[in-house]
Protein backbone atom coordinates (compact mmCIF):
# COMPACT_ATOMS: atom_id res chain seq x y z
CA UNK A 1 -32.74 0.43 -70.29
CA UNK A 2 -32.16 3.55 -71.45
CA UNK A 3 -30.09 5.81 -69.60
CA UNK A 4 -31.19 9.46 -69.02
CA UNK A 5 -29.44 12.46 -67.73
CA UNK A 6 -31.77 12.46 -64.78
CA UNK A 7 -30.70 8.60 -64.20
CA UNK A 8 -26.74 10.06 -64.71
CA UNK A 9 -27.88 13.04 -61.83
CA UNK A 10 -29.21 10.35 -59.31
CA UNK A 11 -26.32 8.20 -59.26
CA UNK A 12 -23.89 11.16 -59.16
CA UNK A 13 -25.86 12.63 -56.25
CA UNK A 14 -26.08 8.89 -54.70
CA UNK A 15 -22.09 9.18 -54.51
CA UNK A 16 -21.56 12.40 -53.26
CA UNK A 17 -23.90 11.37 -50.59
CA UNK A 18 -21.40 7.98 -49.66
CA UNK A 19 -18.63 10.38 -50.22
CA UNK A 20 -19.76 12.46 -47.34
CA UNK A 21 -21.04 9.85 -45.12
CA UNK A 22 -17.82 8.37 -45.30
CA UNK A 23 -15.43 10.99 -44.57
CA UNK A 24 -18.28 12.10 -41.55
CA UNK A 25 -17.70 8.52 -40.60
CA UNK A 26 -13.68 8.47 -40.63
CA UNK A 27 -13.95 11.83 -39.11
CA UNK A 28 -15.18 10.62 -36.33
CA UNK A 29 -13.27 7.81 -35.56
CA UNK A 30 -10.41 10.18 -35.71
CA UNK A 31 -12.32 11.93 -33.09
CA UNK A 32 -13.20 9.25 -31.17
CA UNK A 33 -9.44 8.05 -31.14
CA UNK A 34 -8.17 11.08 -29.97
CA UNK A 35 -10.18 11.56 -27.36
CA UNK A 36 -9.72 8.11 -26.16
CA UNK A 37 -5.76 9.13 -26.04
CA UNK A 38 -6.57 12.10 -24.23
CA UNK A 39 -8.28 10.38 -21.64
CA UNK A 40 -5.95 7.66 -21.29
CA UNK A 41 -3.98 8.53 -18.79
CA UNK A 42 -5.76 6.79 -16.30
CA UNK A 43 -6.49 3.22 -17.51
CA UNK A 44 -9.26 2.54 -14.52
CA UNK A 45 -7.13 -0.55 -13.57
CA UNK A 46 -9.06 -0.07 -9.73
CA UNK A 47 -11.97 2.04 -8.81
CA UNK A 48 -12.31 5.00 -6.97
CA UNK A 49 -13.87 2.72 -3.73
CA UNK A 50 -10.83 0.54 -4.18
CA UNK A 51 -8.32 3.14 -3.87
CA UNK A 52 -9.98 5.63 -1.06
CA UNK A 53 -8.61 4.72 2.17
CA UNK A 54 -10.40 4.51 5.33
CA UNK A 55 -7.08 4.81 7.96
CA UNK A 56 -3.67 4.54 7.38
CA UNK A 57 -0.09 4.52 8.98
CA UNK A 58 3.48 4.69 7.37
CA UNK A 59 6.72 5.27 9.57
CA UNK A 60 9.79 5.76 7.79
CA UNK A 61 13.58 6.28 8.75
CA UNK A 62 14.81 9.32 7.30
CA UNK A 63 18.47 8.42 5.84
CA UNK A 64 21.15 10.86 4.88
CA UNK A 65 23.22 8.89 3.09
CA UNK A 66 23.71 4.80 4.10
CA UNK A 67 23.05 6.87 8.20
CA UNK A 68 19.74 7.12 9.87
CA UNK A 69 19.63 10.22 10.68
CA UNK A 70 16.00 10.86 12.17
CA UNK A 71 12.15 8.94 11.41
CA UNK A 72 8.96 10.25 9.98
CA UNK A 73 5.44 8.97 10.03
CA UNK A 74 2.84 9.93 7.44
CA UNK A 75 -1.18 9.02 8.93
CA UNK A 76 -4.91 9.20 7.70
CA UNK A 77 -7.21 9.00 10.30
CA UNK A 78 -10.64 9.64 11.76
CA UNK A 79 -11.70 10.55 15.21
CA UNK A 80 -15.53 12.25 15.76
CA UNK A 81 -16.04 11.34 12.22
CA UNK A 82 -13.84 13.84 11.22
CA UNK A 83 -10.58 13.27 8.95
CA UNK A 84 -7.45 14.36 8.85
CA UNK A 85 -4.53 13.86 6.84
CA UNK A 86 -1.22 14.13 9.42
CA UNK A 87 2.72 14.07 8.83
CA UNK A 88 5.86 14.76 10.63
CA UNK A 89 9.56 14.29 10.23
CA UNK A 90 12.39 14.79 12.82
CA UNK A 91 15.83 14.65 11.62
CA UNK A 92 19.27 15.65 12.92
CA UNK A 93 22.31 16.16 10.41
CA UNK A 94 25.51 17.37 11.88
CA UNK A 95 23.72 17.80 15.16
CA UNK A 96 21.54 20.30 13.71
CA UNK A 97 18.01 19.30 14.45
CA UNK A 98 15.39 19.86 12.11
CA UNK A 99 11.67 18.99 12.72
CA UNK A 100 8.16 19.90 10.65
CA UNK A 101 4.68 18.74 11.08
CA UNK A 102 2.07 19.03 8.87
CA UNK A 103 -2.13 18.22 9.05
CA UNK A 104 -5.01 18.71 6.67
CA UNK A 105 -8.96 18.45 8.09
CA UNK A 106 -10.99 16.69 5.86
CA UNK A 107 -14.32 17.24 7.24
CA UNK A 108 -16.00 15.63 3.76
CA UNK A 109 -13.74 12.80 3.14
CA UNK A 110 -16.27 10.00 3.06
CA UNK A 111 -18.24 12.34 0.18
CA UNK A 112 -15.53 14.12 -1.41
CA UNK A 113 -12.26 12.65 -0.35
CA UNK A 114 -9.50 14.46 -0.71
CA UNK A 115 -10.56 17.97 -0.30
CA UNK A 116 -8.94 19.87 2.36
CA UNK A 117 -10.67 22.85 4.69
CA UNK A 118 -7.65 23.64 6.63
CA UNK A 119 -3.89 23.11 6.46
CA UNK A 120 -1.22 23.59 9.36
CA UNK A 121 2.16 23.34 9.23
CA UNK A 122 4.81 23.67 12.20
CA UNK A 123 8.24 23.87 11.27
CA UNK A 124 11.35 24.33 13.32
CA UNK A 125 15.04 25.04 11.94
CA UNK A 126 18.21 25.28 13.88
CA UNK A 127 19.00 28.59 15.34
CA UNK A 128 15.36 29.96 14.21
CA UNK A 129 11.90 30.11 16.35
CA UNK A 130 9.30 27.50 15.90
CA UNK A 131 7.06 28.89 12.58
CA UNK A 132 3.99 27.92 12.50
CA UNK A 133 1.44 28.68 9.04
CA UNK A 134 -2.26 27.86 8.51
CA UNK A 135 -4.79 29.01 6.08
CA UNK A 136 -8.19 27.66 4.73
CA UNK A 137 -8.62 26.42 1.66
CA UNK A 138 -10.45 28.28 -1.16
CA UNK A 139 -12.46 26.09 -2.90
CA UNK A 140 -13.41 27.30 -6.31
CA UNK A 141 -15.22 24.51 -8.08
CA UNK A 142 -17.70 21.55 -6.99
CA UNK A 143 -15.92 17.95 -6.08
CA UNK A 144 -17.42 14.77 -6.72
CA UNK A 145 -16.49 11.01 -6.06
CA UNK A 146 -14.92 10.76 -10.02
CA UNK A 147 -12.21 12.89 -8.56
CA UNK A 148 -12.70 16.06 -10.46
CA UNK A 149 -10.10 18.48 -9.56
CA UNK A 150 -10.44 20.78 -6.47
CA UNK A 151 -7.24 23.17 -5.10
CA UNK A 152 -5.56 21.06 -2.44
CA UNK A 153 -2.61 22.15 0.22
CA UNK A 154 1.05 20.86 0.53
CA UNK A 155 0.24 17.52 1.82
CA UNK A 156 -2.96 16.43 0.23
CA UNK A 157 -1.73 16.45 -2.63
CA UNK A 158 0.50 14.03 -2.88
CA UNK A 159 -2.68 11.17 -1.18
CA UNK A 160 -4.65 12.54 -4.01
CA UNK A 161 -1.43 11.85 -6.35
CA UNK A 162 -1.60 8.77 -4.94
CA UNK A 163 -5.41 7.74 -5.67
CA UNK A 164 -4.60 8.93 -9.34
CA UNK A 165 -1.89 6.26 -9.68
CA UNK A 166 -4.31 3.46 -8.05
CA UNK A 167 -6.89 4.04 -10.52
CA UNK A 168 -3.55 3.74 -13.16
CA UNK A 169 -2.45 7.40 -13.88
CA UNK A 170 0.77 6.54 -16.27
CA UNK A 171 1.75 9.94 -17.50
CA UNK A 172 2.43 13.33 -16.29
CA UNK A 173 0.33 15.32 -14.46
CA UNK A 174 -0.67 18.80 -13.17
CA UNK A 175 -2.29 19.68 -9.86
CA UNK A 176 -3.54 22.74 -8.60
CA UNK A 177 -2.12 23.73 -4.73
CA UNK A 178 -2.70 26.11 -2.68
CA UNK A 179 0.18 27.72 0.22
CA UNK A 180 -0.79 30.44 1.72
CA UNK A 181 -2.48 33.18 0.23
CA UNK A 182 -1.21 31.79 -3.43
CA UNK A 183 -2.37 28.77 -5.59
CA UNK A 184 0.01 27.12 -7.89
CA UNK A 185 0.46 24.04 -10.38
CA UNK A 186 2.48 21.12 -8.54
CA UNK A 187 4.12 19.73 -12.03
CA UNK A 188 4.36 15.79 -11.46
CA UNK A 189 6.08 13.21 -14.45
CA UNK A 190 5.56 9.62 -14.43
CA UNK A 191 8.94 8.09 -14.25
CA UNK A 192 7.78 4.03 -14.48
CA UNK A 193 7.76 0.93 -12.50
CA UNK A 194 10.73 0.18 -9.91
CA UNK A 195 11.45 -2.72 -7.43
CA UNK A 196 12.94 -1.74 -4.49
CA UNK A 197 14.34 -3.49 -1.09
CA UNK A 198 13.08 -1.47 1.70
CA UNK A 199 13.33 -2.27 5.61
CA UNK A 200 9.59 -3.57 4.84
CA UNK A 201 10.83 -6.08 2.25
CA UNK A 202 10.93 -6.07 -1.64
CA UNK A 203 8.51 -3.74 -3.54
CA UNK A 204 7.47 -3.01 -7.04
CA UNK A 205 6.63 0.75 -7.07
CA UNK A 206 5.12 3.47 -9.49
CA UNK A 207 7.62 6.23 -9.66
CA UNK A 208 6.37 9.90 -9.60
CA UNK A 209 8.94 12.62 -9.64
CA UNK A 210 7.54 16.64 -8.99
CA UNK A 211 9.75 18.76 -10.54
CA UNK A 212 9.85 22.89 -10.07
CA UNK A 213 10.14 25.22 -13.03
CA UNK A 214 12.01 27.78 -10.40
CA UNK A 215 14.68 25.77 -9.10
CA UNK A 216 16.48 22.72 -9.32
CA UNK A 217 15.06 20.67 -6.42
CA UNK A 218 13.23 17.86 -7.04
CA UNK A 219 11.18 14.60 -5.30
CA UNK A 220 10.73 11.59 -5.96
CA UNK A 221 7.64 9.21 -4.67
CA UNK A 222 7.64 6.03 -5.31
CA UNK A 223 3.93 4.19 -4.61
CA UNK A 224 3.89 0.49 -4.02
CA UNK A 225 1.88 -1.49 -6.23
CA UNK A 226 1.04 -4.06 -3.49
CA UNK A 227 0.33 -2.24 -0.22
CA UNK A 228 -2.72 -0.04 -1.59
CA UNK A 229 0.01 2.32 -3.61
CA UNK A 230 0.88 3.91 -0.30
CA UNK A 231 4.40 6.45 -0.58
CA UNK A 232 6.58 3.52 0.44
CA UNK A 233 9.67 5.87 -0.40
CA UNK A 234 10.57 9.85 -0.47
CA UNK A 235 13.84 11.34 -1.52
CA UNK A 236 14.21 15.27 -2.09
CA UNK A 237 16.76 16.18 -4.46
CA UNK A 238 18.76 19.68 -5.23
CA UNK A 239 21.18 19.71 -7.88
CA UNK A 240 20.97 16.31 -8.54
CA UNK A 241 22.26 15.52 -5.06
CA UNK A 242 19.84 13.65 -2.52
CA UNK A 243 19.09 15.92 0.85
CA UNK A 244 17.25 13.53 2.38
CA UNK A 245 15.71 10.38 1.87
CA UNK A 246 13.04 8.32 3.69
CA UNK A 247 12.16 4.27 3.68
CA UNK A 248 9.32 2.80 5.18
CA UNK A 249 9.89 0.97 8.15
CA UNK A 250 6.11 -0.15 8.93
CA UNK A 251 2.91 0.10 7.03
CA UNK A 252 -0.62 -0.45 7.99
CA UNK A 253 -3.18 0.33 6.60
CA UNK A 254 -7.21 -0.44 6.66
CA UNK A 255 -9.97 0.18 3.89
């Protein structure tokens, strides 16, 4: 067959054709791969039904040191078909009594879950009057159930921490809070797997630690594996020294 510069154009043009198809191709995978790795931080080892929580109750000892040295309880509940998120701690070190309590309203949990409408904390300090602080919370953006990212308040954010980790969060993360009249990013670094020996028994636990780009205080959550990843363990941190650290004494929880 006789070869012609129009035959010598076609296959030239036929392999500048697989050329680009195949670097489109490759392209993409690279794409696809990264992607992937960016969304990987939570492997969907539960869903989002399995994690959320219908009622719960946690009571801890607060330790300072090997010495008990008050108890706090941390609760989800639901009474009118309205939700709220409560905690308290009471605590006495040197004979100096310290006490804080802290509640979010839910009103949409069963819809959006973790979204907070009002936060209230009351907080008492030796030698200082009671203080008590409440806001709303300014919702900015629409929540669904695939836990897109609303602002939440000093203590939902650590339950929502919590349903990140159930659905297998296993790297850092950033969430947006909001105290008072400012918002800010709670900084949160995945710290691996730990068993423990708690007054409850043995535990394996995720450990999440928040750190603060202002100072040098730090805590540490650790979220048992085995009892619906509730907080099974708190310890705050300040220099590298631990202020105060509490252990579950009794869990219960229902879905």
């Amino acid at each position: 067959m006789k070869i012609t510069l129009a035959h010598c154009k076609l296959v030239l043009l036929c392999f500048f054709l697989l050329f680009i198809l195949t670097n489109k191709t490759i392209a993409n995978y690279v794409q696809a791969e990264q992607t992937s790795f960016a969304q990987g931080s939570i492997s969907n080892m539960h869903t989002l039904s399995d994690c959320r929580l219908g009622h719960y109750d946690v009571e801890y000892e607060v330790k300072d040191g090997e010495r008990k040295a008050g108890d706090a309880k941390r609760v989800l509940s639901s009474i009118d078909g309205v939700t709220s998120l409560y905690s308290r701690i009471d605590a006495s070190i040197a004979f100096l009594q310290f006490s804080q309590s802290e509640k979010s309203i839910l009103p949409n949990y069963q819809l959006k879950g973790l979204v907070p409408e009002e936060y209230t904390q009351v907080k008492k300090k030796p030698f200082k009057k009671v203080k008590t602080t409440s806001f709303s919370i300014l919702q900015t953006n629409s929540v669904d159930d695939d836990l897109s990212s609303p602002i939440f308040d000093p203590l939902t954010v650590y339950d929502h921490l919590r349903e990140l980790v159930c659905l297998g969060l296993r790297e850092d993360v950033e969430l947006k809070v909001q105290d008072g009249q400012n918002t800010e990013n709670f900084q949160f670094s995945f710290k691996g797997q730990e068993s423990l020996q708690l007054p409850i028994g043995s535990a394996d636990a995720i450990l999440m630690v928040r750190t603060r780009k202002t100072n040098s205080r730090e805590t540490s959550i650790w979220f048992d594996m085995n009892r619906q990843f509730l907080p099974i363990k708190i310890e705050q941190k300040n220099d590298g020294d631990a202020q105060a650290t509490l252990v579950a004494s009794s869990v219960k929880v229902d879905k």
